[in-house]
C-alpha atoms as a PDB file:
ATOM      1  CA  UNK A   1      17.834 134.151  74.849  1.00  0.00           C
ATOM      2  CA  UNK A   2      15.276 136.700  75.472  1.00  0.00           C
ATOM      3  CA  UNK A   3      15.060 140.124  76.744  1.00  0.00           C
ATOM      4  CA  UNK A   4      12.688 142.232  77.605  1.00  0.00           C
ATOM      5  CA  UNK A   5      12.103 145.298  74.663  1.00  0.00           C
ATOM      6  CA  UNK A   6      12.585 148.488  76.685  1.00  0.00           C
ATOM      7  CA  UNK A   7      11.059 150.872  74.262  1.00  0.00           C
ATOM      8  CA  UNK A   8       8.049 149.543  71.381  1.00  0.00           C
ATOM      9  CA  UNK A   9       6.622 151.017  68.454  1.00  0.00           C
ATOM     10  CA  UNK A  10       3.848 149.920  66.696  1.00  0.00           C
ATOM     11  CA  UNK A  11       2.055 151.381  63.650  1.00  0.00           C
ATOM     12  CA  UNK A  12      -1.756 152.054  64.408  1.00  0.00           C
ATOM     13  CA  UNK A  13      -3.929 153.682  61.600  1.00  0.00           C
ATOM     14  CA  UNK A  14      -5.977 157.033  62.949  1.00  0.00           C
ATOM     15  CA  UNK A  15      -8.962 155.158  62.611  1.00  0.00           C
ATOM     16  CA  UNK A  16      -8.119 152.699  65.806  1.00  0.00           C
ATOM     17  CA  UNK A  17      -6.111 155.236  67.819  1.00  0.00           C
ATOM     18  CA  UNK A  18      -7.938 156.653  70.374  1.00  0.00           C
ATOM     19  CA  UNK A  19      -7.429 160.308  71.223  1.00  0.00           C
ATOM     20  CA  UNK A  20      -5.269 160.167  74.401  1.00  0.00           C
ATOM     21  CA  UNK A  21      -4.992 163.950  76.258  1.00  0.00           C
ATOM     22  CA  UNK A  22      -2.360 163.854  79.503  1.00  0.00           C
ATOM     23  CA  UNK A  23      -2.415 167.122  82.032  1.00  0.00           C
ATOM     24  CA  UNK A  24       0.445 168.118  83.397  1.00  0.00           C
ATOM     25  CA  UNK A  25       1.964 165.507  85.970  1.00  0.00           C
ATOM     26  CA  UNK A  26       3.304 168.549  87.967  1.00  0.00           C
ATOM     27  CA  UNK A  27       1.693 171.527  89.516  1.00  0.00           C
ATOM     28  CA  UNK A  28       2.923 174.635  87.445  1.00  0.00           C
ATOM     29  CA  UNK A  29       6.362 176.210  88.817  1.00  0.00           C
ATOM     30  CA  UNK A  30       5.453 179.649  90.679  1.00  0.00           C
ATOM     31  CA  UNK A  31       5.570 182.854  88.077  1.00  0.00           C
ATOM     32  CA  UNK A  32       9.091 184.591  88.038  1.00  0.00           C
ATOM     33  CA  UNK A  33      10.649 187.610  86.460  1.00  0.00           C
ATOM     34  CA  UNK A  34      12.429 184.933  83.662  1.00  0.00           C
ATOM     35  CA  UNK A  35       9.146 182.576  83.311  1.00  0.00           C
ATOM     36  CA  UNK A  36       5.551 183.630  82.186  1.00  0.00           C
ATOM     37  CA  UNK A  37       3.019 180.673  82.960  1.00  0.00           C
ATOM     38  CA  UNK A  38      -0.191 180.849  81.276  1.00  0.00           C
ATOM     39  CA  UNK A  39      -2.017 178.573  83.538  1.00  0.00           C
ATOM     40  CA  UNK A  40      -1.867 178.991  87.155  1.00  0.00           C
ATOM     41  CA  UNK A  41      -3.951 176.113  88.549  1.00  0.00           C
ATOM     42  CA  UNK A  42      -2.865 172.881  89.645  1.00  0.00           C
ATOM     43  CA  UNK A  43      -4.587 169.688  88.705  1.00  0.00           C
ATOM     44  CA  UNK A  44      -3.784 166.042  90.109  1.00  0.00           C
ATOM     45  CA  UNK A  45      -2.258 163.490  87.525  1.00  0.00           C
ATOM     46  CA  UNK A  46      -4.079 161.655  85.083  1.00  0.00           C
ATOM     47  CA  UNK A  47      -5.200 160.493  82.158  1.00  0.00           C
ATOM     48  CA  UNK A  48      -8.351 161.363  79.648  1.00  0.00           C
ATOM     49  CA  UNK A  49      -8.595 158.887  76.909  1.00  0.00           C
ATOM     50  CA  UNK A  50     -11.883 158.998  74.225  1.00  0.00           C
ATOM     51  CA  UNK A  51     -12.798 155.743  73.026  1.00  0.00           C
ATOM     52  CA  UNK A  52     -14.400 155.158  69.403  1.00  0.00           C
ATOM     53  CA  UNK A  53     -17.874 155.701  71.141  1.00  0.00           C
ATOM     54  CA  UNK A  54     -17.306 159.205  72.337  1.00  0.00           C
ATOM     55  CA  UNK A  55     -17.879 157.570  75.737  1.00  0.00           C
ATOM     56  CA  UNK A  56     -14.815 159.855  78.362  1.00  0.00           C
ATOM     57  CA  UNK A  57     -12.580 158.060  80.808  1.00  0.00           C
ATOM     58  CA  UNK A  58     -10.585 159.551  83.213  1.00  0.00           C
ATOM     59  CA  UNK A  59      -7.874 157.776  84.762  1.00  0.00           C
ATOM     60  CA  UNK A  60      -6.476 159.050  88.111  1.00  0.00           C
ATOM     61  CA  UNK A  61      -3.041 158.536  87.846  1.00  0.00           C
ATOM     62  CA  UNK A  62      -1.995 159.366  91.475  1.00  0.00           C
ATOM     63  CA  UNK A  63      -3.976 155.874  92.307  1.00  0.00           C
ATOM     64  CA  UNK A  64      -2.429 153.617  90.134  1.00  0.00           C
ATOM     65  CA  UNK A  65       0.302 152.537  93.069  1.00  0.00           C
ATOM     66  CA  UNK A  66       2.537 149.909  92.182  1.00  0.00           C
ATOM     67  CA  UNK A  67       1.187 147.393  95.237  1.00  0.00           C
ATOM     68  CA  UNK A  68      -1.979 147.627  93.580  1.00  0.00           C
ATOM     69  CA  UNK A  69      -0.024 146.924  89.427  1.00  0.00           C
ATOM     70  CA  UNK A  70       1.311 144.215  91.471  1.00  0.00           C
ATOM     71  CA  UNK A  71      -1.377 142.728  93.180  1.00  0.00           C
ATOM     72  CA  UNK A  72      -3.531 142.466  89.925  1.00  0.00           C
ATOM     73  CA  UNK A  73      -0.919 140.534  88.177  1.00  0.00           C
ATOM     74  CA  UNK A  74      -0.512 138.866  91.270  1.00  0.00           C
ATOM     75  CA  UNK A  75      -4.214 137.705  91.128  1.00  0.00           C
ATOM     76  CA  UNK A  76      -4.148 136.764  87.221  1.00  0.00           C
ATOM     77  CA  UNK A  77      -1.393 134.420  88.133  1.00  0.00           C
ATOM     78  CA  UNK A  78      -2.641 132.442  91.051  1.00  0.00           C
ATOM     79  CA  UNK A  79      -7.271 133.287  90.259  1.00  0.00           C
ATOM     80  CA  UNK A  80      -7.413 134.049  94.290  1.00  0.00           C
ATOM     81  CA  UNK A  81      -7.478 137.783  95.575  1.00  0.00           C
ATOM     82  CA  UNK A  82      -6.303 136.095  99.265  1.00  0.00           C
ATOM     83  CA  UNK A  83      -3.510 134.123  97.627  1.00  0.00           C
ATOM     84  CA  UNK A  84      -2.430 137.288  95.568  1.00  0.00           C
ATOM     85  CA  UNK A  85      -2.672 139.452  98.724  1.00  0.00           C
ATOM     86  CA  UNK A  86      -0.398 136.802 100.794  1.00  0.00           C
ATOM     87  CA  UNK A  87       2.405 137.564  97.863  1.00  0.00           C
ATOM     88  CA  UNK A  88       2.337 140.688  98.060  1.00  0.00           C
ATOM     89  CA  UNK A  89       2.528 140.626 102.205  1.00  0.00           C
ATOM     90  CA  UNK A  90      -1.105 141.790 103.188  1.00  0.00           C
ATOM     91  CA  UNK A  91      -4.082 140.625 104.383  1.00  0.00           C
ATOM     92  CA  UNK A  92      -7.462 139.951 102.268  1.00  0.00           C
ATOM     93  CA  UNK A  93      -9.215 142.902 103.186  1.00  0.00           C
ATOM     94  CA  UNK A  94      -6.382 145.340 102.934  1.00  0.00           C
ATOM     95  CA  UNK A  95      -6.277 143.831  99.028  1.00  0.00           C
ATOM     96  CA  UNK A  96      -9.554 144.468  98.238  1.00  0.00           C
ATOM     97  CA  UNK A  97      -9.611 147.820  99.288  1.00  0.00           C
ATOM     98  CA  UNK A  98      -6.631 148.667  97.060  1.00  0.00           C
ATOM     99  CA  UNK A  99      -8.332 146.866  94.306  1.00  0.00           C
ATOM    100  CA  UNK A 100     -11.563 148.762  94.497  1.00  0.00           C
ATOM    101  CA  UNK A 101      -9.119 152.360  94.719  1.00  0.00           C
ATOM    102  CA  UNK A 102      -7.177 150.681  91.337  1.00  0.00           C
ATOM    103  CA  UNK A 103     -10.560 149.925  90.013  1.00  0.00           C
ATOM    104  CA  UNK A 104     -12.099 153.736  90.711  1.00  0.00           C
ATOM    105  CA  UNK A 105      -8.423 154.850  89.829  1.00  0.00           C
ATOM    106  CA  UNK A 106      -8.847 153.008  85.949  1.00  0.00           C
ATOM    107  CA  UNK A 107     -12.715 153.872  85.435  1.00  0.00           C
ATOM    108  CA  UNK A 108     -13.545 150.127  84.397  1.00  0.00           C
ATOM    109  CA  UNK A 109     -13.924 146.784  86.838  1.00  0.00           C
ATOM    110  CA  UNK A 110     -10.891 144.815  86.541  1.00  0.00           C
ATOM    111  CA  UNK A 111     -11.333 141.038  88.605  1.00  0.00           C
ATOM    112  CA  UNK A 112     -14.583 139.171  88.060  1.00  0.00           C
ATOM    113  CA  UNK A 113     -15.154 137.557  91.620  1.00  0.00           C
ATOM    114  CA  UNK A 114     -16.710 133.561  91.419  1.00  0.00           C
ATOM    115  CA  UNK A 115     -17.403 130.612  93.789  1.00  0.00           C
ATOM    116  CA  UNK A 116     -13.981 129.608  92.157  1.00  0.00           C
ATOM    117  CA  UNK A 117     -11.907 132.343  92.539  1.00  0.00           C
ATOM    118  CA  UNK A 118     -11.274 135.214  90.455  1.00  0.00           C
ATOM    119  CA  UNK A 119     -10.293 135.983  87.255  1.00  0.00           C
ATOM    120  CA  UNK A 120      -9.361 139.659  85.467  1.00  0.00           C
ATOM    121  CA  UNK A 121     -11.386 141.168  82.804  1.00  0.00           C
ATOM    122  CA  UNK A 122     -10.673 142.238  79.471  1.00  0.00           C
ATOM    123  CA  UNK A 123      -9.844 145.756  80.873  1.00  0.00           C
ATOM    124  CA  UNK A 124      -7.910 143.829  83.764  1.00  0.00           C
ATOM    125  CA  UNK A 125      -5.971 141.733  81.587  1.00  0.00           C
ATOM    126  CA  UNK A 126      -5.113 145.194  79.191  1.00  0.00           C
ATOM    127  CA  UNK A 127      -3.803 147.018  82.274  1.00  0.00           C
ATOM    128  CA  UNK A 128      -1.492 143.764  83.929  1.00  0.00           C
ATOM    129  CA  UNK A 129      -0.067 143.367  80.101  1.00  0.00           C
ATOM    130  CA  UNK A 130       1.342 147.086  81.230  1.00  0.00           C
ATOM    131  CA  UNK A 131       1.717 146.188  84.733  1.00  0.00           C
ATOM    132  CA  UNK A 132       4.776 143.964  84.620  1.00  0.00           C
ATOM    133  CA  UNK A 133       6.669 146.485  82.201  1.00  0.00           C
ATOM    134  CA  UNK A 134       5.916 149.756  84.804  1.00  0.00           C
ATOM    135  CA  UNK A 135       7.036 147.214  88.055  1.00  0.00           C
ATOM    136  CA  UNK A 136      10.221 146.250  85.943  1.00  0.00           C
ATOM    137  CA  UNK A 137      11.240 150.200  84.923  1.00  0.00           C
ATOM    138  CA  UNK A 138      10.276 150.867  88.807  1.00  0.00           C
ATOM    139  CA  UNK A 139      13.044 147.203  89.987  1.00  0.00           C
ATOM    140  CA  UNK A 140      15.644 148.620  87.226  1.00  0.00           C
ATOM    141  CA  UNK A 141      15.162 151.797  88.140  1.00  0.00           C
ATOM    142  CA  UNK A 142      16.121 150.771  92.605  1.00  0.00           C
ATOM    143  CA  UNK A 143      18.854 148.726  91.072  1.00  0.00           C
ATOM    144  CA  UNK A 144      20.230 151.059  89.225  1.00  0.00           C
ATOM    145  CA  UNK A 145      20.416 153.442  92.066  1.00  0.00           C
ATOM    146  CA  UNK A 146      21.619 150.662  94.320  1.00  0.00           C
ATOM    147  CA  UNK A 147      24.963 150.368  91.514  1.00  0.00           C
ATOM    148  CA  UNK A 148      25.521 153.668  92.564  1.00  0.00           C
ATOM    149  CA  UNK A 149      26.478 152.566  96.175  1.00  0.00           C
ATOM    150  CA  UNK A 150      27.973 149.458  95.011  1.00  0.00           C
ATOM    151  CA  UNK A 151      28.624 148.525  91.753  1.00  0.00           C
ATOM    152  CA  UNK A 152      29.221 145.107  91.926  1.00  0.00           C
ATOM    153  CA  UNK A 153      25.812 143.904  94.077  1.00  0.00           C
ATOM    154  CA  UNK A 154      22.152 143.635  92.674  1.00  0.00           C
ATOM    155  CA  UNK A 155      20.150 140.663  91.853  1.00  0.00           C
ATOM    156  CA  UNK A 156      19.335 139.284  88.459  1.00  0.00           C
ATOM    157  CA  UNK A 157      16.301 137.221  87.896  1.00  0.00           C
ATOM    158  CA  UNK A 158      16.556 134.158  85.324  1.00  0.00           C
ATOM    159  CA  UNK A 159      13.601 131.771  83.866  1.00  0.00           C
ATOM    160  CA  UNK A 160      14.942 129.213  81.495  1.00  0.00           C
ATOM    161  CA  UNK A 161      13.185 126.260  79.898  1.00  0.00           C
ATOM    162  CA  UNK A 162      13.883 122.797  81.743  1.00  0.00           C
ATOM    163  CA  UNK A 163      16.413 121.881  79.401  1.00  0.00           C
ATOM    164  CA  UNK A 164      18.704 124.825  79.501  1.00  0.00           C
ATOM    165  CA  UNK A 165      17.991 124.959  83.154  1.00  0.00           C
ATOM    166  CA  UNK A 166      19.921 122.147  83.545  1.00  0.00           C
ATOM    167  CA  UNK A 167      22.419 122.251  80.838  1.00  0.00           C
ATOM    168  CA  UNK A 168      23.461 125.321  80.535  1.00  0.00           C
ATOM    169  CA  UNK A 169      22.493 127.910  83.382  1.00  0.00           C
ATOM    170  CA  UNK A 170      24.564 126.186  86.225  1.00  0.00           C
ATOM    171  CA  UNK A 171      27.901 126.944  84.306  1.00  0.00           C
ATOM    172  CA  UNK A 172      26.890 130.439  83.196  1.00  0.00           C
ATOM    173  CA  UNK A 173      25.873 131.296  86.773  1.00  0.00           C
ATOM    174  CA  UNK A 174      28.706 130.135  88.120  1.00  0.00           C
ATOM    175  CA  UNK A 175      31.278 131.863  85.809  1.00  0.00           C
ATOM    176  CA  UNK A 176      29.027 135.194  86.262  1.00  0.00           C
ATOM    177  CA  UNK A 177      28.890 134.572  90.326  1.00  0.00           C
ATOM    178  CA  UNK A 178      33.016 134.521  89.903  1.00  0.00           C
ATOM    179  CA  UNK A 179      33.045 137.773  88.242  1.00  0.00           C
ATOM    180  CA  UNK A 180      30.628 139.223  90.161  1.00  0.00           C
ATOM    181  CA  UNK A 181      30.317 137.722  93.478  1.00  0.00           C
ATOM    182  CA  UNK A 182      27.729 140.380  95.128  1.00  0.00           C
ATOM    183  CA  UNK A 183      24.884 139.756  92.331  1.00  0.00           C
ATOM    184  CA  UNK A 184      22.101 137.266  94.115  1.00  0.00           C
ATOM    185  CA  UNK A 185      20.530 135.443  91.830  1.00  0.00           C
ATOM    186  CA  UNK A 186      16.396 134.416  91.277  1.00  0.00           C
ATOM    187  CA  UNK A 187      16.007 131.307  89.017  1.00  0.00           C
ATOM    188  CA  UNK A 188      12.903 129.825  87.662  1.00  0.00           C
ATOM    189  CA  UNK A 189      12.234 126.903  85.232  1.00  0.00           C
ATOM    190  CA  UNK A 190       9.590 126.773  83.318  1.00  0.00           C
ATOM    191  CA  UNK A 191       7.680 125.280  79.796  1.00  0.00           C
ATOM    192  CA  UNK A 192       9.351 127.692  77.188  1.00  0.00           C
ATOM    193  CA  UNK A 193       6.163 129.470  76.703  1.00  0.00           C
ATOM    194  CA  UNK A 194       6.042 130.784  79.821  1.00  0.00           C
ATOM    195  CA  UNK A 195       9.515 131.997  80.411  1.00  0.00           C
ATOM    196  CA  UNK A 196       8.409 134.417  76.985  1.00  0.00           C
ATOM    197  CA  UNK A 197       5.863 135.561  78.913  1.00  0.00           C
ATOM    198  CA  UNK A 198       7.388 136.286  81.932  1.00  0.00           C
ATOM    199  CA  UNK A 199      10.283 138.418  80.311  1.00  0.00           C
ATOM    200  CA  UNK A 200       7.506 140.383  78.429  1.00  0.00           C
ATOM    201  CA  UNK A 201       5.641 141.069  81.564  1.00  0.00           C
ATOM    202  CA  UNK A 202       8.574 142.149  83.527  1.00  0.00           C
ATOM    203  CA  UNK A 203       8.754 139.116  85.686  1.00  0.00           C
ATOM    204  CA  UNK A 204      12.143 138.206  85.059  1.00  0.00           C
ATOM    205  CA  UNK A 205      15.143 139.935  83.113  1.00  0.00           C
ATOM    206  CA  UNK A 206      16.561 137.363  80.768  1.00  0.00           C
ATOM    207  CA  UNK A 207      14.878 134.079  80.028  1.00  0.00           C
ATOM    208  CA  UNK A 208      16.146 131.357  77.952  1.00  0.00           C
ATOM    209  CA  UNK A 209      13.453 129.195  75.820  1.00  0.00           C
ATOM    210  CA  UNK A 210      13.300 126.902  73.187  1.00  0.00           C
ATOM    211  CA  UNK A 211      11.745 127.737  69.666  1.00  0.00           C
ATOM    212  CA  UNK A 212       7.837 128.988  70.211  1.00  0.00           C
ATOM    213  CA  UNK A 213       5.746 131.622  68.528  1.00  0.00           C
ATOM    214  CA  UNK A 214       6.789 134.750  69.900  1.00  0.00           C
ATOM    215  CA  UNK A 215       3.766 137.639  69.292  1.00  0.00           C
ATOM    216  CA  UNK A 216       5.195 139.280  72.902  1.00  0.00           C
ATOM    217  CA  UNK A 217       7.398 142.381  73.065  1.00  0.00           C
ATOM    218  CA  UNK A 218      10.787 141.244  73.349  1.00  0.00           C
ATOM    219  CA  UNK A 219      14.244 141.230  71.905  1.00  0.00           C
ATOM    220  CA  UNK A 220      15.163 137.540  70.649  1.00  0.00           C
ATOM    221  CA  UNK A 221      19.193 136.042  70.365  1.00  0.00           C
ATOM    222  CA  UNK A 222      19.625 132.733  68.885  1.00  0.00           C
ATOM    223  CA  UNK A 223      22.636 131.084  71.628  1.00  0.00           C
ATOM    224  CA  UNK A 224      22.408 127.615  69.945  1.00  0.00           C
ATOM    225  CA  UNK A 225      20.824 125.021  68.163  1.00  0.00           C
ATOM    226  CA  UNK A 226      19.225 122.392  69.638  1.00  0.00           C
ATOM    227  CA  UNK A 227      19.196 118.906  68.052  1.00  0.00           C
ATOM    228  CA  UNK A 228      16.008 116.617  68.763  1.00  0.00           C
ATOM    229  CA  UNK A 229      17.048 112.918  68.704  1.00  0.00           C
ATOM    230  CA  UNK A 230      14.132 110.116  69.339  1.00  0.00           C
ATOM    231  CA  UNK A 231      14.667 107.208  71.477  1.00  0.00           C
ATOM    232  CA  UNK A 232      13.295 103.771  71.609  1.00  0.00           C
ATOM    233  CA  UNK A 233      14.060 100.743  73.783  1.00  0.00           C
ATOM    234  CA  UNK A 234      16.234  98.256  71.629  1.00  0.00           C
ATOM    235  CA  UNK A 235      14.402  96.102  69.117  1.00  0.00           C
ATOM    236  CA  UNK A 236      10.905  97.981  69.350  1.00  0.00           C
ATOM    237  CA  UNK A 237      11.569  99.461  65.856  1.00  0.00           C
ATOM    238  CA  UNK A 238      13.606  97.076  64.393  1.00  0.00           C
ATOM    239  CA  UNK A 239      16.899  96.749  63.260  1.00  0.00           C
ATOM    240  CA  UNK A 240      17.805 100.432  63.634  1.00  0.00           C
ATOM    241  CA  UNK A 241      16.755 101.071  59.830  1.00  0.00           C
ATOM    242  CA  UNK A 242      13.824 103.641  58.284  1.00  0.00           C
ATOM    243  CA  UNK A 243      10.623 102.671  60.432  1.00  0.00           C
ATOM    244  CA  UNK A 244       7.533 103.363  58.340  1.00  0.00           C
ATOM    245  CA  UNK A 245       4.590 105.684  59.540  1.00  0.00           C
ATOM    246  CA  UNK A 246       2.466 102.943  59.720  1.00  0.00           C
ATOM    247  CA  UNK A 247       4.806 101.083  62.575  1.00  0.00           C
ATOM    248  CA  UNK A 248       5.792 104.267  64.095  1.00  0.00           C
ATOM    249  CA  UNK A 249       2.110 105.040  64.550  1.00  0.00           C
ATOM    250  CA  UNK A 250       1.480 101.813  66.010  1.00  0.00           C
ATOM    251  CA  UNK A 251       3.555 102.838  69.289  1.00  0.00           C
ATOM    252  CA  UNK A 252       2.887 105.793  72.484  1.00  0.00           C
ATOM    253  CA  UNK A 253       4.972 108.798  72.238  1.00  0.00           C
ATOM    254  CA  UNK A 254       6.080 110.289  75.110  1.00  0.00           C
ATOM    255  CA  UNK A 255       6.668 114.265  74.859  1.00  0.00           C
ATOM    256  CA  UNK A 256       7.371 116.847  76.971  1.00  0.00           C
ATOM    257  CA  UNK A 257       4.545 119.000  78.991  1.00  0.00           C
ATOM    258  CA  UNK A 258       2.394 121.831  77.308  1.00  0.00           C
ATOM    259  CA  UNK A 259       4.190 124.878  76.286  1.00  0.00           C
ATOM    260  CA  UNK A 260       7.473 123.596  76.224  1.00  0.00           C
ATOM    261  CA  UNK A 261       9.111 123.769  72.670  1.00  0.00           C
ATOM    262  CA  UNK A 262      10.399 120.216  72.416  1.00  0.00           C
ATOM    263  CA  UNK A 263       6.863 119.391  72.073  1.00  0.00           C
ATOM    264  CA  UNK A 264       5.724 122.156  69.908  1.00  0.00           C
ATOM    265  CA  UNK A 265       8.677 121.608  67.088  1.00  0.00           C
ATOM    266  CA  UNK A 266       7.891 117.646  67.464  1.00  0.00           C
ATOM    267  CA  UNK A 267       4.004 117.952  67.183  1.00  0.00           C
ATOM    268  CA  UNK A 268       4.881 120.440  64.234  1.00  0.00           C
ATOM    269  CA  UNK A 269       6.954 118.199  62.107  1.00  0.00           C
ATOM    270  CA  UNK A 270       5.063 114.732  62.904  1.00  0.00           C
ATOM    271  CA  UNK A 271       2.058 116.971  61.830  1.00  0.00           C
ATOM    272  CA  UNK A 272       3.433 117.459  58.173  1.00  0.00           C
ATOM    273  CA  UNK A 273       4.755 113.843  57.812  1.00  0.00           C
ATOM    274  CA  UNK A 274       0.692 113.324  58.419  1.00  0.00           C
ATOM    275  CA  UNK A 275       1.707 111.112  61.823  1.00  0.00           C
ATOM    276  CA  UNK A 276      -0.906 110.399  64.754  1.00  0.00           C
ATOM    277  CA  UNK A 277       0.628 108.183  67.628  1.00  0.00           C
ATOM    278  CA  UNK A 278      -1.776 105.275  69.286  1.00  0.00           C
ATOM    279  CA  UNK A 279      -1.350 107.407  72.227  1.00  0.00           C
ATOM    280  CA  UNK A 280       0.282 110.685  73.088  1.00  0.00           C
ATOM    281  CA  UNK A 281       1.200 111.054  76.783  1.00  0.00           C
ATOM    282  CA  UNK A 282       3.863 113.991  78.691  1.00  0.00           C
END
């Protein structure tokens, strides 16, 4: 099971950091008999960071709305800026404008417009991976507030792997729906690489995945183990005995689709036994 890390730290030597300096995010309180303030003028939000190169960006915080957080990750998952905008419930133009203001907002160009589409830069693809954390404090944040009216509703959004989709989430949801009947519930299934990434980026609250190398920011529970059993129609491989490589390799293997972690453990071990099917097909 996976869950998304609330709080990270990570160890960076002085040498990469880059010197970050933050203004105050609120104008200064008005001076009073109790409170001396030493500076008197007030400045908008946002952010001066100094890369290695000396070169100054200033990033103007007040900008950086969550429709436009959203509509950038929004166009790194479907490469269109009018498919991304019809997600998030505008129209085309409306999304570029915000784009441009997130853009001017940042201080770098984040979507590289093509005849195909659009894609996000490195810059772009640096400010989603924050994106879909900010949008998830903003979602916990409205349903936490919500709780406060009524403790028992809110909605809880799943992605599981197609196995445990099957097998095990329609027994947990329905023993959580008993106990707490006014929770909705948002369910996805997806290759077990992509349910990781979804809980890192926010997307979803808990995810539950097969085995795959995890570099994201999350918070990993082993629930079970998994057993991986091969099948073969009767008599292909003989009696039922050891098959050797050589008439195992003879055959098609049949595996599940890209990211998924039945085929990642599977390729991994017939990799050390030094195996390479006659044909490899999903």
């Amino acid at each position: 099971m996976l869950l998304r890390r609330r709080i990270a730290h990570r160890s960076i030597s002085a040498a990469d950091q880059p010197q970050v300096r933050e203004s105050p995010l609120e104008a200064p309180l008005p001076a009073t008999a109790e409170t001396e303030l030493h500076h008197a003028s007030a400045t908008p939000p946002s952010l001066t960071a100094v890369n290695g190169g000396g070169l100054v960006h200033q990033v103007q915080m007040e900008n950086v709305h969550p429709l436009r957080l959203r509509l950038l990750l929004e166009i790194d998952r479907t490469g269109s800026i009018s498919a991304a905008a019809e997600r998030c419930a505008i129209r085309q133009p409306s999304a570029s404008m915000h784009l441009r203001t997130l853009e001017t907002a940042i201080g770098q160009r984040l979507v590289i417009r093509n005849g195909r589409g659009s894609r996000l830069t490195a810059a772009g693809k640096v400010v989603a991976s924050h994106a879909g954390r900010i949008l998830a404090i903003l979602d916990s944040m409205r349903c936490g507030l919500d709780a406060l009216a009524a403790p028992s509703s809110g909605e809880l959004r799943l992605a599981a792997s197609h196995t445990p989709s099957i097998v095990l989430v329609p027994p947990i949801l329905r023993a959580f729906s008993e106990r707490y009947p006014g929770v909705n519930f948002k369910v996805r299934s997806l290759p077990s690489e992509l349910v990781v990434r979804e809980v890192a980026r926010g997307a979803v609250d808990v995810g539950i995945a097969g085995e795959v190398a995890c570099t994201e920011p999350v918070v990993r529970r082993q629930i079970l183990i998994d057993e991986l059993v091969g099948i073969a129609p009767s008599g292909l491989l003989g009696s039922g005995g050891p098959v050797s490589r050589h008439e195992f390799a003879r055959h098609s293997l049949l595996l599940g689709p890209e990211g998924s972690s039945t085929r990642m453990v599977t390729e991994r071990h017939l990799a050390r036994a030094e195996y390479r099917p006659a044909d490899l097909g999903l």
